[in-house]
Protein backbone atom coordinates (compact mmCIF):
# COMPACT_ATOMS: atom_id res chain seq x y z
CA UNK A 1 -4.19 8.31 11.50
CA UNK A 2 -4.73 5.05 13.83
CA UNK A 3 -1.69 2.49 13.10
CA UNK A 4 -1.18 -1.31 14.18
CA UNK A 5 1.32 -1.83 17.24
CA UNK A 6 3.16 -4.45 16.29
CA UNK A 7 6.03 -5.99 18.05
CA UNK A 8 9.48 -5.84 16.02
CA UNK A 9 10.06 -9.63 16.22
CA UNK A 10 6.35 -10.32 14.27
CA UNK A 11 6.36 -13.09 12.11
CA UNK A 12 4.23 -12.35 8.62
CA UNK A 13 2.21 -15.40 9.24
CA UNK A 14 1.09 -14.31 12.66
CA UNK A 15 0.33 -10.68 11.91
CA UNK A 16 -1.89 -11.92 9.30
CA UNK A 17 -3.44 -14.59 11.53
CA UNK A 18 -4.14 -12.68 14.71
CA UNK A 19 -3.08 -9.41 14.81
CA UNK A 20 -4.21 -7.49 11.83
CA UNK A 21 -7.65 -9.40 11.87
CA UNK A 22 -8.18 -8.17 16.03
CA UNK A 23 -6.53 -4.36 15.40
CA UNK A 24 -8.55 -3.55 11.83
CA UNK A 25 -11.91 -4.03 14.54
CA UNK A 26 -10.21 -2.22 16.59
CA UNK A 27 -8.74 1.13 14.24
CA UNK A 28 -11.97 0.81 12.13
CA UNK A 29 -14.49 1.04 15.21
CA UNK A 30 -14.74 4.94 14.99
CA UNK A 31 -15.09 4.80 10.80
CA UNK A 32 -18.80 5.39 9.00
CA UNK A 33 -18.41 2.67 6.25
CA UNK A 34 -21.76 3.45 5.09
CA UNK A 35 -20.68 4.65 1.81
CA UNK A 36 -18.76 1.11 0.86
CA UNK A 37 -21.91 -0.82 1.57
CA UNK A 38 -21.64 -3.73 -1.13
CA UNK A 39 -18.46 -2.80 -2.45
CA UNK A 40 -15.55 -5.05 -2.24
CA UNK A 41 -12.01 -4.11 -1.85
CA UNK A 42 -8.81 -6.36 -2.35
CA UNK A 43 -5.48 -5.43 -1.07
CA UNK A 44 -2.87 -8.30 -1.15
CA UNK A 45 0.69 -8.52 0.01
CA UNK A 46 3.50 -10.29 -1.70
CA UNK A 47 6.01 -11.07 0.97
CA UNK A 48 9.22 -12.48 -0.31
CA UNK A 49 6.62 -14.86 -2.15
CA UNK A 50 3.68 -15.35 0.67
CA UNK A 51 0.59 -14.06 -0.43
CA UNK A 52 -1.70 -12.78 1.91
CA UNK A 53 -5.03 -10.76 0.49
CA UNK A 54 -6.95 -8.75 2.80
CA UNK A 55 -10.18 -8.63 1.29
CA UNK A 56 -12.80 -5.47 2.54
CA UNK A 57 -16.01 -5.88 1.94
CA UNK A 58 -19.02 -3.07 3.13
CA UNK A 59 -15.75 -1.29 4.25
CA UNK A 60 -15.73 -3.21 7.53
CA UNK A 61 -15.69 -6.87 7.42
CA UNK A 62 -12.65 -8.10 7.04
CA UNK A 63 -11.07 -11.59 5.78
CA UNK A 64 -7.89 -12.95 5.48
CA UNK A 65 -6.85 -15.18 2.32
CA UNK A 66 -3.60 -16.91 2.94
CA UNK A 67 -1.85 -17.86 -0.69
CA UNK A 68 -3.73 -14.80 -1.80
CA UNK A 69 -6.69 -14.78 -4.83
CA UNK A 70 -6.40 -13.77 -8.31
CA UNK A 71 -6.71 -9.89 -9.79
CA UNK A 72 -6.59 -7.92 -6.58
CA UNK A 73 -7.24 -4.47 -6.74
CA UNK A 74 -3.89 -3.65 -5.45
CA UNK A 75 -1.12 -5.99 -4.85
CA UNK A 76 1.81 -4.49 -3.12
CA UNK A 77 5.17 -6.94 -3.55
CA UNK A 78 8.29 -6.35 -0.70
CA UNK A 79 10.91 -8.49 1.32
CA UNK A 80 9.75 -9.37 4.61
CA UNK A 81 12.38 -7.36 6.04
CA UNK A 82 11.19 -4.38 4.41
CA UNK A 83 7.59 -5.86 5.03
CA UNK A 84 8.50 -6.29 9.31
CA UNK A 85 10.00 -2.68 9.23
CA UNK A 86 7.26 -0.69 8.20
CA UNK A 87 4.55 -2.63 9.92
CA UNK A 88 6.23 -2.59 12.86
CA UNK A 89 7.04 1.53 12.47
CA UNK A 90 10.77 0.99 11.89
CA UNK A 91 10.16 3.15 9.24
CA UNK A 92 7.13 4.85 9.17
CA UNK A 93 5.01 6.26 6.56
CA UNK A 94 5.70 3.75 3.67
CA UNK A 95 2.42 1.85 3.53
CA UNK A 96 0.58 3.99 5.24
CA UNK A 97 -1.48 4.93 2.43
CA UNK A 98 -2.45 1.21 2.17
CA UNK A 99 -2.90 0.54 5.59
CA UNK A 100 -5.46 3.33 7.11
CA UNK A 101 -9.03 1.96 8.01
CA UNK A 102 -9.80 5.32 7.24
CA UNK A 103 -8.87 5.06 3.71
CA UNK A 104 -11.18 2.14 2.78
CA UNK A 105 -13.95 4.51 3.25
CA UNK A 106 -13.01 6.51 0.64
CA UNK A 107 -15.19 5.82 -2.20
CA UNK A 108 -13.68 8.56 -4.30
CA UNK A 109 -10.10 6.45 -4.20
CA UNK A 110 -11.56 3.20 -4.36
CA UNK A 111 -13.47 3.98 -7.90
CA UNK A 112 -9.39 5.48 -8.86
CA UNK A 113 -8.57 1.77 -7.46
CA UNK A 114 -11.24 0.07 -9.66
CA UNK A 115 -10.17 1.45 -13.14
CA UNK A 116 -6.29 1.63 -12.52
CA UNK A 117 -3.96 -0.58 -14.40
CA UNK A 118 -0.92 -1.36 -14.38
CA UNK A 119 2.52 -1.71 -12.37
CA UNK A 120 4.22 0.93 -10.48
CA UNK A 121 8.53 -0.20 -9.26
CA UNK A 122 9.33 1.68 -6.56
CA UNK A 123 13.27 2.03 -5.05
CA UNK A 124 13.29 4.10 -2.02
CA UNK A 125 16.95 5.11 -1.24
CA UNK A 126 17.36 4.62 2.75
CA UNK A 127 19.70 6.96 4.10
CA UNK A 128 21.29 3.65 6.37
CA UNK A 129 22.09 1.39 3.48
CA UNK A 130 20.38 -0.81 0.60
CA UNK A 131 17.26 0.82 -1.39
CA UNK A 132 13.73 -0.75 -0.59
CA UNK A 133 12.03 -2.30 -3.92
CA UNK A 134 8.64 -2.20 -3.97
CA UNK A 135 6.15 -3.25 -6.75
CA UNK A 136 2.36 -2.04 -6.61
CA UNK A 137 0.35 -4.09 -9.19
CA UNK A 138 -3.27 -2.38 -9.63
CA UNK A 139 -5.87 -5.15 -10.86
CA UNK A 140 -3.42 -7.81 -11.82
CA UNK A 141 -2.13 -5.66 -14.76
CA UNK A 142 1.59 -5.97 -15.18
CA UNK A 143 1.19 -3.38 -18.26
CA UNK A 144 1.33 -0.03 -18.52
CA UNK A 145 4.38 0.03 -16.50
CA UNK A 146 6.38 2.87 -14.76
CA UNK A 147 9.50 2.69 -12.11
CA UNK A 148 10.07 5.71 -10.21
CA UNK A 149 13.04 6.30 -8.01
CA UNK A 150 13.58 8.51 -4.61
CA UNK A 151 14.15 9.43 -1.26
CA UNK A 152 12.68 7.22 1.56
CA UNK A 153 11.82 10.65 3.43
CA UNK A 154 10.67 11.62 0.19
CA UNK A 155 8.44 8.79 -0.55
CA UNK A 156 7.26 8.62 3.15
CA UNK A 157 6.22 13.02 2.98
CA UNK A 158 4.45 12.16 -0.05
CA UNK A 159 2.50 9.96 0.96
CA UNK A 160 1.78 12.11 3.96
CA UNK A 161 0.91 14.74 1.43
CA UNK A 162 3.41 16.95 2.50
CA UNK A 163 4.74 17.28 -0.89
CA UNK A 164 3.54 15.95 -4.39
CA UNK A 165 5.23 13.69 -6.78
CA UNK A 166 5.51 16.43 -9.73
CA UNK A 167 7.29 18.65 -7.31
CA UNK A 168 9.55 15.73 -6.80
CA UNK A 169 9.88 15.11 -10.34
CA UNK A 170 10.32 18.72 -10.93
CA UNK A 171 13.33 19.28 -8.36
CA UNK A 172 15.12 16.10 -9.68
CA UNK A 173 14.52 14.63 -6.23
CA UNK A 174 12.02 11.90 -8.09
CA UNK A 175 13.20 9.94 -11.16
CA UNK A 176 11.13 7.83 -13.73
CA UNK A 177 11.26 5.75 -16.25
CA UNK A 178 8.65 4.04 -18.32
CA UNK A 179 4.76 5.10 -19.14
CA UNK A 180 4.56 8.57 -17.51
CA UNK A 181 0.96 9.13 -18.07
CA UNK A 182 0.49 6.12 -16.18
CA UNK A 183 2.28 8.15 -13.80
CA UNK A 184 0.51 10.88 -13.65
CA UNK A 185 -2.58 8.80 -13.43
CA UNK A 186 -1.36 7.57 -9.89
CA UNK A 187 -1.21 10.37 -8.11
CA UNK A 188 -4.35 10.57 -5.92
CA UNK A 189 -3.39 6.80 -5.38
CA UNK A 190 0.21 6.75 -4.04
């Protein structure tokens, strides 16, 4: 999988600005987007209360909507901390999922993304210190509503698909609490 280089001191406002807009040409150059022709796909970021929607459309073109838009398909919500590290590959593999060019050709995921509702708390437990919140809010829809909590190397192989979430729920290793067939729904998603 292609990924951004980023430098560690990136401010939010500037990797929405200029970088992501001139490295998504770049990453998606190599992609056949011919099956997202006339679809539209809306990922925004919540960062410690900056919104910043990346909105897809035909799979390639690619625009930028500072203060964000209403009823994404996906919103993901972190602390620009937790935002700088895993853009910048502090910590790899926690957005990854969200962030592959490759991904947005999927047409197969982004139907799963079209008819999936609800909100999804994430706390990844860092091995180095505080756990890393993250909220994914599918299509604006705060309800059904499921937290789950794990491993950052857990989290990061899953999404790598190394391992699958009812292993981890299986071995203890993943807890939850709240709507688990919403769960269960989410797992060709996350």
């Amino acid at each position: 999988m292609a990924t951004f280089q980023v430098p560690a001191t990136v401010e939010v406002d500037d990797f929405y600005r200029r970088i992501l807009p001139a490295q998504f040409k770049e990453l998606s150059a190599g992609v056949d987007f011919s099956a997202m022709a006339g679809k539209e796909f809306t990922l925004q970021f919540n960062i410690g209360g900056r919104k910043y929607c990346l909105r897809i459309v035909g799979g390639g073109d690619l625009e930028v909507i500072e203060g964000g838009i209403d009823k994404p398909m996906l919103t993901l919500v972190l602390s620009e901390s937790d935002w700088r590290d895993s853009v910048t590959g502090r910590i790899e593999g926690i957005l990854d999922r969200f962030t592959d060019t490759s991904q947005v050709a999927d047409t197969a995921r982004y139907q799963r993304l079209l008819s999936t509702r609800g909100t999804l708390n994430v706390e990844l437990a860092r091995g180095d210190g505080p756990v890393m919140p993250i909220a994914m809010i599918f299509n604006g829809q705060e309800k059904p509503a499921v937290s789950m909590r794990l491993a950052l190397s857990d989290w990061v192989a899953m999404q790598r698909k190394e391992v699958n979430g009812q292993t981890l729920f299986m071995s203890g290793k993943m807890k939850a609490t709240g709507d688990m067939m919403f769960l269960l729904s989410l797992q060709e998603l996350i």
